[in-house]
N, C-alpha and C. Protein backbone atom coordinates (compact mmCIF):
# COMPACT_ATOMS: atom_id res chain seq x y z
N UNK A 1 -40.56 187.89 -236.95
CA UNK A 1 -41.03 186.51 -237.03
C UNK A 1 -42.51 186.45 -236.62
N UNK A 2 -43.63 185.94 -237.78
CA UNK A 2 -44.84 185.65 -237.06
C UNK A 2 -45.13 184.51 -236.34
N UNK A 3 -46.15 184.97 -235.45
CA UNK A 3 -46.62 184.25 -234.36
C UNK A 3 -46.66 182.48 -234.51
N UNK A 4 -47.37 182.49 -235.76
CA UNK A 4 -47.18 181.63 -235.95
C UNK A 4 -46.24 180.57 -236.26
N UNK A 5 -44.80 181.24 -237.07
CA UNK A 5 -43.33 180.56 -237.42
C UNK A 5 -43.05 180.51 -235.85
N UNK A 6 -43.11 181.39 -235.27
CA UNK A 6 -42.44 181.40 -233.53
C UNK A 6 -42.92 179.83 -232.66
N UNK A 7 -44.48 179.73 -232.97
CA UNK A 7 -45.14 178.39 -232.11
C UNK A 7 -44.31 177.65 -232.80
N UNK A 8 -44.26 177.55 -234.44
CA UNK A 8 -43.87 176.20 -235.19
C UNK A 8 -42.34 175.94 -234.20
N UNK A 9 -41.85 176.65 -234.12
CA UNK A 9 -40.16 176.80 -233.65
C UNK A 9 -40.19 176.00 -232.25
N UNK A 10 -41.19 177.14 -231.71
CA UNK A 10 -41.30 176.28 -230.48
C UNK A 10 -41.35 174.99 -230.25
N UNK A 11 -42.60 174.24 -230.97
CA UNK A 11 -43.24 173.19 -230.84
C UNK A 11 -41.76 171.72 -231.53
N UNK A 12 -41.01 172.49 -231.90
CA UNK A 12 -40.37 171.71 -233.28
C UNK A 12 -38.93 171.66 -231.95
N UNK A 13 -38.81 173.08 -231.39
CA UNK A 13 -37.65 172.79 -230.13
C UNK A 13 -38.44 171.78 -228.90
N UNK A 14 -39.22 171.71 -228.61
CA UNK A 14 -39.87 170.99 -227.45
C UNK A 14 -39.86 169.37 -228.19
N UNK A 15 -39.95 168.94 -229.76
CA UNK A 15 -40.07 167.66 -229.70
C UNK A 15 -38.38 167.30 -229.60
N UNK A 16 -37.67 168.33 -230.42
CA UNK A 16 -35.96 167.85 -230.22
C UNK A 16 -35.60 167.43 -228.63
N UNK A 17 -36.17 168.33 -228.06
CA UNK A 17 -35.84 168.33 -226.72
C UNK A 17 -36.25 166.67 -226.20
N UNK A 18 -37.31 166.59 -226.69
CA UNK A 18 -38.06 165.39 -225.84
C UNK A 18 -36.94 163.78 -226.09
N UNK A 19 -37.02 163.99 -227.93
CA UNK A 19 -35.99 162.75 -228.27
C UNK A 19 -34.45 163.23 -227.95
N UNK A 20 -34.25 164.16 -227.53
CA UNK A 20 -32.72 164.08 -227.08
C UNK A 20 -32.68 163.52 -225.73
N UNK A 21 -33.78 164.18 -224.98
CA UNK A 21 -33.81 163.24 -223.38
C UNK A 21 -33.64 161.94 -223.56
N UNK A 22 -34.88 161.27 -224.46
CA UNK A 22 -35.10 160.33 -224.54
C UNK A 22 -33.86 159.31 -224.71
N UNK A 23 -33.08 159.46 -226.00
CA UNK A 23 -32.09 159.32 -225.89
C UNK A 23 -30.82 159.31 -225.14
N UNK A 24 -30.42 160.03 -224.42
CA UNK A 24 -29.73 159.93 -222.86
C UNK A 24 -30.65 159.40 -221.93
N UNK A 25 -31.49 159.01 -221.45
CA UNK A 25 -31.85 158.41 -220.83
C UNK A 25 -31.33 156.83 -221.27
N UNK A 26 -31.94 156.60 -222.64
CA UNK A 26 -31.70 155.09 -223.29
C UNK A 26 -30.15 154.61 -223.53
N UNK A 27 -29.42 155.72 -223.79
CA UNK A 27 -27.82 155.36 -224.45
C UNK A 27 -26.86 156.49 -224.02
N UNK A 28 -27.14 157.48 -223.20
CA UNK A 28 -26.32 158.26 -222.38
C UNK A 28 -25.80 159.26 -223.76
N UNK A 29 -25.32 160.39 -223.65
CA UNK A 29 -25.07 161.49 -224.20
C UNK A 29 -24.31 161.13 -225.84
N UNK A 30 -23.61 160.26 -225.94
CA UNK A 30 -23.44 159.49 -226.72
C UNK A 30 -24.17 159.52 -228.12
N UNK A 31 -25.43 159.04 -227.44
CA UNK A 31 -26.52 158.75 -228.36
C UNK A 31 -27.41 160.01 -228.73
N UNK A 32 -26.82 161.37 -228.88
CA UNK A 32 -27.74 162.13 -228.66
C UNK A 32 -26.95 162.41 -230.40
N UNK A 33 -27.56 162.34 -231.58
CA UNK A 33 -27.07 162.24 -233.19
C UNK A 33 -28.29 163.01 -233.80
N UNK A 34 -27.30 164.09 -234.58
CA UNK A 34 -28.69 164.68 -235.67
C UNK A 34 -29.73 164.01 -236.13
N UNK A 35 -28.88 163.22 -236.90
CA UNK A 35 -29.99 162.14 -237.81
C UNK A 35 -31.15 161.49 -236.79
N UNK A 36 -30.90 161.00 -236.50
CA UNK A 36 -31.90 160.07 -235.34
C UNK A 36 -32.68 160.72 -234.37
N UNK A 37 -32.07 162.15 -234.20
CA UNK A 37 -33.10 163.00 -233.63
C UNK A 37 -34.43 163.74 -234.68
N UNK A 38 -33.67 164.12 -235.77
CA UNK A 38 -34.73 164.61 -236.73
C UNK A 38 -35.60 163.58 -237.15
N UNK A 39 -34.92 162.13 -236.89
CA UNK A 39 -36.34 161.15 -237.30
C UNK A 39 -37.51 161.41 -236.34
N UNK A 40 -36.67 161.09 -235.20
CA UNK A 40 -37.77 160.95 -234.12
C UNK A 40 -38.63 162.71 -234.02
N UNK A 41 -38.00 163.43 -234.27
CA UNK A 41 -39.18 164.81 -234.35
C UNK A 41 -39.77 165.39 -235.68
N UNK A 42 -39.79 164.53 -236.77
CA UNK A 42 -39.99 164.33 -237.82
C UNK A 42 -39.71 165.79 -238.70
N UNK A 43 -38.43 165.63 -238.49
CA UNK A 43 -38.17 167.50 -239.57
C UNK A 43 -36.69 166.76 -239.84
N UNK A 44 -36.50 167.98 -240.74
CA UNK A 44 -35.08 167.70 -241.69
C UNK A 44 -34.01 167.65 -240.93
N UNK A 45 -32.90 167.57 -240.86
CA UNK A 45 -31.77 167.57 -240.00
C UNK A 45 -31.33 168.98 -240.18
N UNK A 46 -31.41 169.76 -241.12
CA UNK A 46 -30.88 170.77 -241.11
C UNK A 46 -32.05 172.05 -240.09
N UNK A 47 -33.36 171.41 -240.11
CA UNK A 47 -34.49 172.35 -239.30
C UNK A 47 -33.72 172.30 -237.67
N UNK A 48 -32.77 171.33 -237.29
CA UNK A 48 -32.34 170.99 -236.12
C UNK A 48 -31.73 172.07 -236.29
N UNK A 49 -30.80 173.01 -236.71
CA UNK A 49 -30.05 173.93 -236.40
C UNK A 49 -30.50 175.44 -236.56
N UNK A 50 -31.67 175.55 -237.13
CA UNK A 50 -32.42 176.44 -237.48
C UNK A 50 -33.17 176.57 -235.97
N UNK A 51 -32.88 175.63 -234.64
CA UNK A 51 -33.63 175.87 -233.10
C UNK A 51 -32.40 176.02 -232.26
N UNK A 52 -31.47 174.93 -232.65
CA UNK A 52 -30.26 174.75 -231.37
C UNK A 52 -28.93 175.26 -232.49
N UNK A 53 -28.36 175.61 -232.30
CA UNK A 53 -26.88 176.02 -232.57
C UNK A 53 -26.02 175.23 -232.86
N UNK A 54 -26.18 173.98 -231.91
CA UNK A 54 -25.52 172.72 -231.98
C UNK A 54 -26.04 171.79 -231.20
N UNK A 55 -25.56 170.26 -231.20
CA UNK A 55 -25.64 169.41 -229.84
C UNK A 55 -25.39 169.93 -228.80
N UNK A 56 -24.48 170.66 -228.71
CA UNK A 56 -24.04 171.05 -227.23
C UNK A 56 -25.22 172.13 -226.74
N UNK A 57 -25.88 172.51 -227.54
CA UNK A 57 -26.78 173.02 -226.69
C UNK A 57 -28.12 173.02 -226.66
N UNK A 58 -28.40 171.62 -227.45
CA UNK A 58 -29.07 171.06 -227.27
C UNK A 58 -29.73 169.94 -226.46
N UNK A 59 -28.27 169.33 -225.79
CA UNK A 59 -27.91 168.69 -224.76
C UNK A 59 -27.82 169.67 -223.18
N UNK A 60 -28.08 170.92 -223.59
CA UNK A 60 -28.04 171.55 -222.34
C UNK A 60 -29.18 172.12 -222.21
N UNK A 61 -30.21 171.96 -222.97
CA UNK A 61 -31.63 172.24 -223.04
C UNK A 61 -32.14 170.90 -221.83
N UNK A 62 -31.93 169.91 -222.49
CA UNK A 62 -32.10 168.77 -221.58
C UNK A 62 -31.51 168.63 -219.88
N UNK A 63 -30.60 169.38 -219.86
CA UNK A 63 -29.47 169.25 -218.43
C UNK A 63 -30.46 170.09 -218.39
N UNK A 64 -30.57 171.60 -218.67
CA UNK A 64 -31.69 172.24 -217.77
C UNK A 64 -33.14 171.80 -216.75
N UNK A 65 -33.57 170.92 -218.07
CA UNK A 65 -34.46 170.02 -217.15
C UNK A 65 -34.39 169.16 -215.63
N UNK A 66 -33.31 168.10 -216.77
CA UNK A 66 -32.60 167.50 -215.44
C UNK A 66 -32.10 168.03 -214.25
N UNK A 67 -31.73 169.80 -214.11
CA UNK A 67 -31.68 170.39 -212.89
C UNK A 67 -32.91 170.79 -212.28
N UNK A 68 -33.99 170.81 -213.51
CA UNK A 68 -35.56 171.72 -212.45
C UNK A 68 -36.01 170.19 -211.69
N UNK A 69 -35.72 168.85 -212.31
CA UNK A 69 -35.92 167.66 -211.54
C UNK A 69 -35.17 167.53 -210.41
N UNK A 70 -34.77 167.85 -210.46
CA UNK A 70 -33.27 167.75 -208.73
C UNK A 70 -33.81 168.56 -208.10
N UNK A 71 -34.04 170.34 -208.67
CA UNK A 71 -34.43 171.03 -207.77
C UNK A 71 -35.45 171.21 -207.00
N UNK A 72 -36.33 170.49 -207.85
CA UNK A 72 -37.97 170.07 -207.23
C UNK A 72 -38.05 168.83 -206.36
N UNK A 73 -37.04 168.05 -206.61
CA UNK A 73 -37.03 166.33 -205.59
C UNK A 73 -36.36 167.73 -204.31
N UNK A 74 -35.44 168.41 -204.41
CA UNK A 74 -34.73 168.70 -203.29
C UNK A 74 -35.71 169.45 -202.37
N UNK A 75 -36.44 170.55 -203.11
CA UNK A 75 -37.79 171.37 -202.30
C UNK A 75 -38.57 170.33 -201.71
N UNK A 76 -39.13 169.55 -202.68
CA UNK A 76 -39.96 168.81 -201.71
C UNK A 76 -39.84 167.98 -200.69
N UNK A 77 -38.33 167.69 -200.78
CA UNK A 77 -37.82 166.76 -199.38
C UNK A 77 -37.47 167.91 -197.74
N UNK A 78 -36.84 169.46 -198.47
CA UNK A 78 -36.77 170.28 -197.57
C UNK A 78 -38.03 170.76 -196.56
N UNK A 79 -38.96 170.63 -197.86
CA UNK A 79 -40.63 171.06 -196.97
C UNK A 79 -41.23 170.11 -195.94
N UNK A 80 -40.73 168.82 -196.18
CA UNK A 80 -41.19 167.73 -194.94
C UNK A 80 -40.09 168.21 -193.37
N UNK A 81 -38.55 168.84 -193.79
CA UNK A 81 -37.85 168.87 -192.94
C UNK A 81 -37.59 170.07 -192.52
N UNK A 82 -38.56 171.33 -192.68
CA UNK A 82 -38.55 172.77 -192.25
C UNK A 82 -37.87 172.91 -190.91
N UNK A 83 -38.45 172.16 -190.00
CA UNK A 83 -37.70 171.97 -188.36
C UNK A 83 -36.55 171.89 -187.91
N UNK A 84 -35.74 170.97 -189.08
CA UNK A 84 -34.66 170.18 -188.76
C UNK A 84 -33.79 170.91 -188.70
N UNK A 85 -32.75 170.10 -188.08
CA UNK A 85 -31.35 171.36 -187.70
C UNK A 85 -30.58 171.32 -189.20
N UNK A 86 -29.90 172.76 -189.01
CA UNK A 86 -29.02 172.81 -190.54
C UNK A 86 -28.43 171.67 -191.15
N UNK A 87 -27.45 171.31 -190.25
CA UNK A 87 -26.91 169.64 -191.10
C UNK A 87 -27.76 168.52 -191.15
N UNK A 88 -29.28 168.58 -190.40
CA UNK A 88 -30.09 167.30 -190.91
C UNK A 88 -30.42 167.69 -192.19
N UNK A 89 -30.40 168.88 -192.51
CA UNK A 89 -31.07 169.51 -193.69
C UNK A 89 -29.69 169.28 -194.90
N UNK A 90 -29.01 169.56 -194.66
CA UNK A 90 -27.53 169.58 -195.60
C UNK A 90 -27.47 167.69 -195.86
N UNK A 91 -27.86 166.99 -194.35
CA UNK A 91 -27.91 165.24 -194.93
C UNK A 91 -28.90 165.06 -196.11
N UNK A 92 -30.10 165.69 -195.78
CA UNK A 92 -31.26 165.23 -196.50
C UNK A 92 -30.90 165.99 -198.28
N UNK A 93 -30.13 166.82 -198.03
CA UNK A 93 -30.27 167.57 -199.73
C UNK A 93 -29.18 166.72 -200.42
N UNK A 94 -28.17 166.13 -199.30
CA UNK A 94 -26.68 165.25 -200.19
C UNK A 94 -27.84 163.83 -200.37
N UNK A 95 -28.70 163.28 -199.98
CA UNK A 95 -28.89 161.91 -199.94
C UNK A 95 -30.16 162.11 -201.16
N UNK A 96 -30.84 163.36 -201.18
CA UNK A 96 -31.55 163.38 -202.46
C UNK A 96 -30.90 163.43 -203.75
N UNK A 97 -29.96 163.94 -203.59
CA UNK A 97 -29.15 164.33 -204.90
C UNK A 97 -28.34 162.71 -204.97
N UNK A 98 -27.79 162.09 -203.70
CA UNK A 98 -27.52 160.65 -204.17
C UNK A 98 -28.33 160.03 -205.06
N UNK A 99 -29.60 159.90 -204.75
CA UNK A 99 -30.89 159.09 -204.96
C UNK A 99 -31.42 159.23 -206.38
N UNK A 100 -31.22 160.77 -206.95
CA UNK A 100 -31.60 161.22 -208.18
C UNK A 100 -30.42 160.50 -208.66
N UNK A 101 -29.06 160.90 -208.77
CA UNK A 101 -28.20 160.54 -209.36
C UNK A 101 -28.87 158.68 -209.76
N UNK A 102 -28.83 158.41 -208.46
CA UNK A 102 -29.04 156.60 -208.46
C UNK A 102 -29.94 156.37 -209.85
N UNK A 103 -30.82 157.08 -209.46
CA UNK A 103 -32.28 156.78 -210.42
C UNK A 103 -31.99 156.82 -211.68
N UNK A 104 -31.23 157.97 -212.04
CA UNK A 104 -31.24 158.66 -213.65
C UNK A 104 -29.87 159.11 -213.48
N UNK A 105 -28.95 157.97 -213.77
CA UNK A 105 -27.78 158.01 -214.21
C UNK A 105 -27.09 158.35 -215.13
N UNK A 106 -28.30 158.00 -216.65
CA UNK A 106 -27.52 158.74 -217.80
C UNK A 106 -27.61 160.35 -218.15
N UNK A 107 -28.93 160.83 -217.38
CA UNK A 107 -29.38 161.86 -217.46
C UNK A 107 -28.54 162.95 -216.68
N UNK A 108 -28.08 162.39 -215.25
CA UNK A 108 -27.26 162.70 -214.33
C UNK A 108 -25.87 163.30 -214.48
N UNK A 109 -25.53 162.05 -215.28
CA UNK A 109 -24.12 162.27 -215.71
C UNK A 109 -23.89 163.60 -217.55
N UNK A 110 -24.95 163.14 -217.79
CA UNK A 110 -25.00 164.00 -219.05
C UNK A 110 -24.87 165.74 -218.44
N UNK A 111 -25.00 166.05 -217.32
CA UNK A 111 -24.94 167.40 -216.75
C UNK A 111 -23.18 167.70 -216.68
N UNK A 112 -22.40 166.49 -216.58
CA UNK A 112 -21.11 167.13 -216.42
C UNK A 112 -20.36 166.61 -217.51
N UNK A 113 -21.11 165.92 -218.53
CA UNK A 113 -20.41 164.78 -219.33
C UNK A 113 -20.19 166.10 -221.18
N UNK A 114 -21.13 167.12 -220.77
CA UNK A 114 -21.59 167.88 -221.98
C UNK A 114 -20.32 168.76 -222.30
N UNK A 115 -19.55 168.72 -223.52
CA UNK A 115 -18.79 169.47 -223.61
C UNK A 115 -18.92 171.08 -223.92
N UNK A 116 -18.58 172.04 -223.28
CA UNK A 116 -18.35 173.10 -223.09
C UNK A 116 -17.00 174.06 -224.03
N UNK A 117 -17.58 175.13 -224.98
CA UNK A 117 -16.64 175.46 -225.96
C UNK A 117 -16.37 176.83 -224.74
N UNK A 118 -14.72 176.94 -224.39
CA UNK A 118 -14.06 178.09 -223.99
C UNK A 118 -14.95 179.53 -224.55
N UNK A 119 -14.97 179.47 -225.83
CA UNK A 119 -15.38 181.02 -226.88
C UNK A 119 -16.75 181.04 -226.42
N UNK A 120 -17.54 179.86 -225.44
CA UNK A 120 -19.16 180.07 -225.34
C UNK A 120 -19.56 180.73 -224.23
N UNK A 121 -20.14 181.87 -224.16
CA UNK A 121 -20.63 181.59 -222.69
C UNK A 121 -22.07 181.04 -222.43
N UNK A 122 -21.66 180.59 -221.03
CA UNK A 122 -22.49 179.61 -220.46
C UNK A 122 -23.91 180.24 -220.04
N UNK A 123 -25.00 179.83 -220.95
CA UNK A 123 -26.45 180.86 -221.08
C UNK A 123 -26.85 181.13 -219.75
N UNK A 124 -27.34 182.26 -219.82
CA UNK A 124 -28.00 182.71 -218.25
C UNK A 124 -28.85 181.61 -217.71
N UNK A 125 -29.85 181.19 -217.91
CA UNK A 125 -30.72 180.56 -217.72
C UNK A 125 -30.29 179.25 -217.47
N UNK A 126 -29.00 178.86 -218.08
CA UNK A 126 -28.05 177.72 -217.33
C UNK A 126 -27.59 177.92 -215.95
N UNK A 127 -26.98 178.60 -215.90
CA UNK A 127 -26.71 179.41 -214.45
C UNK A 127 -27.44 179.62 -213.35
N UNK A 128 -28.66 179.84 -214.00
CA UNK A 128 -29.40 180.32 -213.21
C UNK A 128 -30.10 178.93 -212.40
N UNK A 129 -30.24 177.69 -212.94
CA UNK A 129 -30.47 176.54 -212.54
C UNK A 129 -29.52 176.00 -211.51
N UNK A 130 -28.36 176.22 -212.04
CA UNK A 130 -26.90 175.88 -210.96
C UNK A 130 -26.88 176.76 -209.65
N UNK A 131 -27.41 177.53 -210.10
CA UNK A 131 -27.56 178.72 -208.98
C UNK A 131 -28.49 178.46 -207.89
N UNK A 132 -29.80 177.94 -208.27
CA UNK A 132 -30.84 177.74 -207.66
C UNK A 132 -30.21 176.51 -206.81
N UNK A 133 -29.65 175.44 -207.55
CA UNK A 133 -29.42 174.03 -206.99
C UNK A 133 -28.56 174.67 -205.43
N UNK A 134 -27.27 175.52 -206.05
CA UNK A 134 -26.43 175.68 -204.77
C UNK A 134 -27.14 177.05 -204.03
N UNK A 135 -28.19 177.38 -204.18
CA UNK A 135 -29.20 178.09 -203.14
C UNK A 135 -29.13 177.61 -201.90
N UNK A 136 -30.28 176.24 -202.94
CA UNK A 136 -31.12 175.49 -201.82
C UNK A 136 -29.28 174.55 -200.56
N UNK A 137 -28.56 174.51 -200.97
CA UNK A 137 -27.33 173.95 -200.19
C UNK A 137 -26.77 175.17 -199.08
N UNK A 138 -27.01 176.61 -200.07
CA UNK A 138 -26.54 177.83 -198.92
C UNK A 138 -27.34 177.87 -197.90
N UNK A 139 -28.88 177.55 -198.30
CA UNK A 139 -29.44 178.61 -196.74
C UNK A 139 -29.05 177.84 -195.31
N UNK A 140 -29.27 176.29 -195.88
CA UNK A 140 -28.53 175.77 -194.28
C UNK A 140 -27.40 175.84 -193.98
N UNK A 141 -26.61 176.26 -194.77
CA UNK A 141 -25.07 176.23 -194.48
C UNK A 141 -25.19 177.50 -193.92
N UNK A 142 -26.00 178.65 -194.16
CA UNK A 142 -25.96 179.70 -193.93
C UNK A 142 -25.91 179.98 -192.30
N UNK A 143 -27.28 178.80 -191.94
CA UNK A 143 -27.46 179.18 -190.25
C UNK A 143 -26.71 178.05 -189.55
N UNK A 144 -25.75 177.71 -190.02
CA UNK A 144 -24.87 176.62 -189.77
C UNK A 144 -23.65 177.27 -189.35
N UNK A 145 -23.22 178.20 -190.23
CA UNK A 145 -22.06 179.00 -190.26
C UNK A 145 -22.05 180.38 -190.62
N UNK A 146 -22.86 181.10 -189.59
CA UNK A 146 -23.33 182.50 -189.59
C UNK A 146 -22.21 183.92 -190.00
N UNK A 147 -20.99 182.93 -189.63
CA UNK A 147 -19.48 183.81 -189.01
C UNK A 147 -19.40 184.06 -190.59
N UNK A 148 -19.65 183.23 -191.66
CA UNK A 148 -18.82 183.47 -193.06
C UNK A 148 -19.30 184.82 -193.50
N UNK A 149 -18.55 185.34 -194.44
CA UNK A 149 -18.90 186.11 -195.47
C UNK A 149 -19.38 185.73 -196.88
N UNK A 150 -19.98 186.55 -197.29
CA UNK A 150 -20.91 185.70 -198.36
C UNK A 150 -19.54 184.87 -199.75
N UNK A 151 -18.39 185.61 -199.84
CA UNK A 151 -17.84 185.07 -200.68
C UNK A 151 -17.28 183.35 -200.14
N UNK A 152 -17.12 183.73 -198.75
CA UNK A 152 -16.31 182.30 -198.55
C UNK A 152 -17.26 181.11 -198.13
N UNK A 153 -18.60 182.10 -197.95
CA UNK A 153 -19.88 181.10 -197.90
C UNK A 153 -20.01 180.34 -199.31
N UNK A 154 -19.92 181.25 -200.49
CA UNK A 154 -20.01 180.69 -201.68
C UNK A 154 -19.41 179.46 -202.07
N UNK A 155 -17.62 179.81 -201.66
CA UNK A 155 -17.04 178.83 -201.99
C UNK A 155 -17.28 177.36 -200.82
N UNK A 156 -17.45 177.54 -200.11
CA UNK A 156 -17.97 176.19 -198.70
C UNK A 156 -19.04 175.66 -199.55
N UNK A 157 -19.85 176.05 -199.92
CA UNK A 157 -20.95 175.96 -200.84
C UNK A 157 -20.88 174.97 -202.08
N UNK A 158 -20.22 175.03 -202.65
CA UNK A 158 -19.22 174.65 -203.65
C UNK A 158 -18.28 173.68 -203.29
N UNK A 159 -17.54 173.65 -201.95
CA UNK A 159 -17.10 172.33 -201.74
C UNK A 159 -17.44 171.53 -201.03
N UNK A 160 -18.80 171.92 -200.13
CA UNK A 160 -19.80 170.89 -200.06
C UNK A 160 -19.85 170.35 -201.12
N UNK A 161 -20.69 170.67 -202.11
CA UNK A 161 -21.09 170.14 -202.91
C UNK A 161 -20.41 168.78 -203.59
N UNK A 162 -19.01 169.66 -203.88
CA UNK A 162 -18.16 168.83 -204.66
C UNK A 162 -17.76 167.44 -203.81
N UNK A 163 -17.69 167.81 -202.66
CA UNK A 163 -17.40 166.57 -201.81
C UNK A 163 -18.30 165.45 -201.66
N UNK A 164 -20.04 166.09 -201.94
CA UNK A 164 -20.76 164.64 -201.94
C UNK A 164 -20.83 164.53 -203.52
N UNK A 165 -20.15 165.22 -204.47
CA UNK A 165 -20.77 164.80 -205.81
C UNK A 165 -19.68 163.33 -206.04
N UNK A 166 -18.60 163.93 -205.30
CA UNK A 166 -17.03 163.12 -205.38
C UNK A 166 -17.56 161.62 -204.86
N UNK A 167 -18.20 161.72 -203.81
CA UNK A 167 -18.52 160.32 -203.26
C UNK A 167 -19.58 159.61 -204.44
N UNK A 168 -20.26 160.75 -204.89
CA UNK A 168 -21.58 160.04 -205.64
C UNK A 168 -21.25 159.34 -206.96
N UNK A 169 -20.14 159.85 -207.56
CA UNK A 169 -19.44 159.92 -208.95
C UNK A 169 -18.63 158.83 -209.01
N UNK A 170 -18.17 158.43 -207.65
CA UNK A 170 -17.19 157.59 -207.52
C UNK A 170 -17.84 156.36 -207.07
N UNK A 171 -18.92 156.57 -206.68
CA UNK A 171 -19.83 155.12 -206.22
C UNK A 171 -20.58 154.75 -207.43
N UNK A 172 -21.06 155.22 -208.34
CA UNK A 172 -21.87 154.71 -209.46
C UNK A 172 -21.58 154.77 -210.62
N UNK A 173 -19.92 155.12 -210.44
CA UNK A 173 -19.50 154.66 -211.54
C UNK A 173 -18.41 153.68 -211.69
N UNK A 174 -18.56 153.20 -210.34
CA UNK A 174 -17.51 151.80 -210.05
C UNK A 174 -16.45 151.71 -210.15
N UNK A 175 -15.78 152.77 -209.91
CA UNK A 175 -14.54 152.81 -209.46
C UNK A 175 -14.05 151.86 -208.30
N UNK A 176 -12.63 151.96 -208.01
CA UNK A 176 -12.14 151.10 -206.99
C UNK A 176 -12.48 151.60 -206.24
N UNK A 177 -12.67 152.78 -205.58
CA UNK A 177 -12.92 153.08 -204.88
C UNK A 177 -14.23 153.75 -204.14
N UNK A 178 -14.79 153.41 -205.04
CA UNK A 178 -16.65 153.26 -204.85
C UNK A 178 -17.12 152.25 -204.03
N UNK A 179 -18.38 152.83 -203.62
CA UNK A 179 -18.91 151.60 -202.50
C UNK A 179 -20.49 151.74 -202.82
N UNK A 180 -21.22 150.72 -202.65
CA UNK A 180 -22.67 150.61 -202.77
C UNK A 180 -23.39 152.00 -202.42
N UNK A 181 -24.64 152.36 -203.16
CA UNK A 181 -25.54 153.36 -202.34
C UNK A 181 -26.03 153.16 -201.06
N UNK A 182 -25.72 152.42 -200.29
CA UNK A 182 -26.34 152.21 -198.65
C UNK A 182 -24.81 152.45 -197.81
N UNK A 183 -23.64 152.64 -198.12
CA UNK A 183 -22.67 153.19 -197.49
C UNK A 183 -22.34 154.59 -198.02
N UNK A 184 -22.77 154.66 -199.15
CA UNK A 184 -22.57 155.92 -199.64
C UNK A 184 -23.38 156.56 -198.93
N UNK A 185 -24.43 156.43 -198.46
CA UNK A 185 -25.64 157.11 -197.55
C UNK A 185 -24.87 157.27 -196.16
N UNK A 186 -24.06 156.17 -196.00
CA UNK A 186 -23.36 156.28 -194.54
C UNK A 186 -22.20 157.62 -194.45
N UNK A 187 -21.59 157.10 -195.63
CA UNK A 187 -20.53 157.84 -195.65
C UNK A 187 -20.80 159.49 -196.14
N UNK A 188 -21.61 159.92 -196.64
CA UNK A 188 -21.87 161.56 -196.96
C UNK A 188 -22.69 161.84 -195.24
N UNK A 189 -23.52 160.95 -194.61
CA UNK A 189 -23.85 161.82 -193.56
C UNK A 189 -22.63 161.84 -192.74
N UNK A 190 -21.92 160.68 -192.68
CA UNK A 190 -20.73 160.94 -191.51
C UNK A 190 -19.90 162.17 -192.32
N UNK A 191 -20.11 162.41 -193.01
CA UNK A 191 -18.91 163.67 -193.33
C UNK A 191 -19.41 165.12 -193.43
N UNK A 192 -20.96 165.05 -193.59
CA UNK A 192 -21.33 166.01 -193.11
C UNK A 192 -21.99 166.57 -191.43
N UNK A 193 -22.16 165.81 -190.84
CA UNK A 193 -22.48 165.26 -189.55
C UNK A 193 -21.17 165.74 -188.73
N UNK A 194 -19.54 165.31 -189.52
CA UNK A 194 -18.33 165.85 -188.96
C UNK A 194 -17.93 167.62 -188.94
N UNK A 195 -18.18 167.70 -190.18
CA UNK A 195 -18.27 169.18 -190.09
C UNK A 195 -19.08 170.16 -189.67
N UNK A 196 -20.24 170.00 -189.61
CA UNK A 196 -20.91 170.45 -188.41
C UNK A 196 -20.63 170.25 -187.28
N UNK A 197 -19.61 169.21 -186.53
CA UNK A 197 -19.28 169.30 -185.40
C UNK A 197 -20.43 168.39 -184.60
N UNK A 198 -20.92 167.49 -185.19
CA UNK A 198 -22.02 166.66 -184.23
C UNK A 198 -21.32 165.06 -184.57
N UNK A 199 -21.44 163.96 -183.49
CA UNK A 199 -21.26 163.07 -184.04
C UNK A 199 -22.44 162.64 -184.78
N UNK A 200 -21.77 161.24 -185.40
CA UNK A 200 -22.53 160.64 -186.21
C UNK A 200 -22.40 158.72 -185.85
N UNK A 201 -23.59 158.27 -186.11
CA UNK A 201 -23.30 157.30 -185.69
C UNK A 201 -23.41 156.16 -186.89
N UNK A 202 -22.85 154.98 -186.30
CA UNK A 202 -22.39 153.83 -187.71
C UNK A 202 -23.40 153.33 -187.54
C-alpha cells in the first residue's frame, strides 16, 4: 500500500471516527448508522468498510478514546493527590470516574452498551486501555493491601471497580434504586472508606 493510499485511509478512519463520536454523544450508540456516517465523512458507504470491519468496531475506535479521556481526568486528579493515603486515592479515582460518567453519559455508556461477537477477539490495544484504567485503581490498592498476591489483587481490582461502576450505573440511569450524584458521592466513599477499615463520615 502507498504512502499515500495509507494517509488517505487514515485521514478517511479519523473523520468516521469523529462522526461516530459525534453521534453517540448526540443520540447514544443507537445512532451510530452507515449511511449517516458516510454523509457526514463524505465517502461512499461501502469506503466505511474498506477502514472498520464493522460498527462494532467502529464503535470501539470511539470507546478507545472515551477510555484515554477517563484515563487522563484520572492522572490528573491523582497528581494533585500524590500524598494522600491509599483509600483517599481509591475515593478520588471512584468520584472521577462518577463525574466523567455524569458528564458524558452517552459516550460512557457506549463502552459497555457495544456489542461484542464471541468468534472476535477483543483487539490488543482495547485491552490495553482497560488495562491502563484498572492500573491506575491497582497501585493504591496495592499499598493498601500489601498481603495480596498479584492474582487476587487483580480480581479486588475488578471488584472494586465493579462495585462503584454498580452504584454509578444504577444512579444515572434511574433506576429504583438510584440516588442523585451528591449521595452517590456519599455512598462510594462510605464503601470505600469501609473497606479500608477507616471510618467515614455522613
Amino acid at each position: 500500500m502507498s504512502e499515500k493510499t495509507e494517509k488517505r485511509r487514515a485521514e478517511l478512519r479519523t473523520r468516521l471516527v469523529d462522526a461516530a463520536e459525534a453521534a453517540i454523544v448526540a443520540d447514544g450508540i443507537a445512532a451510530v448508522k452507515a449511511r449517516d456516517l458516510a454523509k457526514q465523512a463524505n465517502c461512499a458507504v461501502g469506503a466505511i468498510y474498506n477502514v472498520f470491519a464493522d460498527m462494532t468496531q467502529l464503535v470501539m475506535a470511539v470507546n478507545g478514546r472515551t477510555f484515554q479521556r477517563l484515563g487522563q481526568e484520572v492522572e490528573a486528579e491523582l497528581a494533585h493527590r500524590t500524598d494522600a493515603l491509599p483509600a483517599d486515592q481509591l475515593v478520588s479515582i471512584a468520584l472521577t470516574y462518577l463525574h466523567f460518567a455524569s458528564d458524558n453519559k452517552n459516550t460512557w455508556r457506549a463502552l459497555f452498551e457495544v456489542e461484542m461477537s464471541t468468534d472476535q477477539p477483543v483487539p490488543h490495544w482495547y485491552q490495553e486501555q482497560l488495562a491502563g484504567l484498572f492500573g491506575l485503581i491497582r497501585l493504591p490498592l496495592s499499598r493498601l493491601r500489601p498481603d495480596l498476591a498479584d492474582e487476587e489483587l487483580s480480581l479486588l481490582t475488578r471488584a472494586l471497580f465493579s462495585s462503584v461502576h454498580g452504584i454509578v450505573s444504577l444512579g444515572l440511569e434511574k433506576r429504583i434504586s438510584g440516588v442523585p450524584v451528591p449521595e452517590m458521592e456519599k455512598m462510594i466513599s462510605m464503601i470505600i472508606k469501609h473497606f479500608a477499615g477507616e471510618p467515614s463520615k455522613m
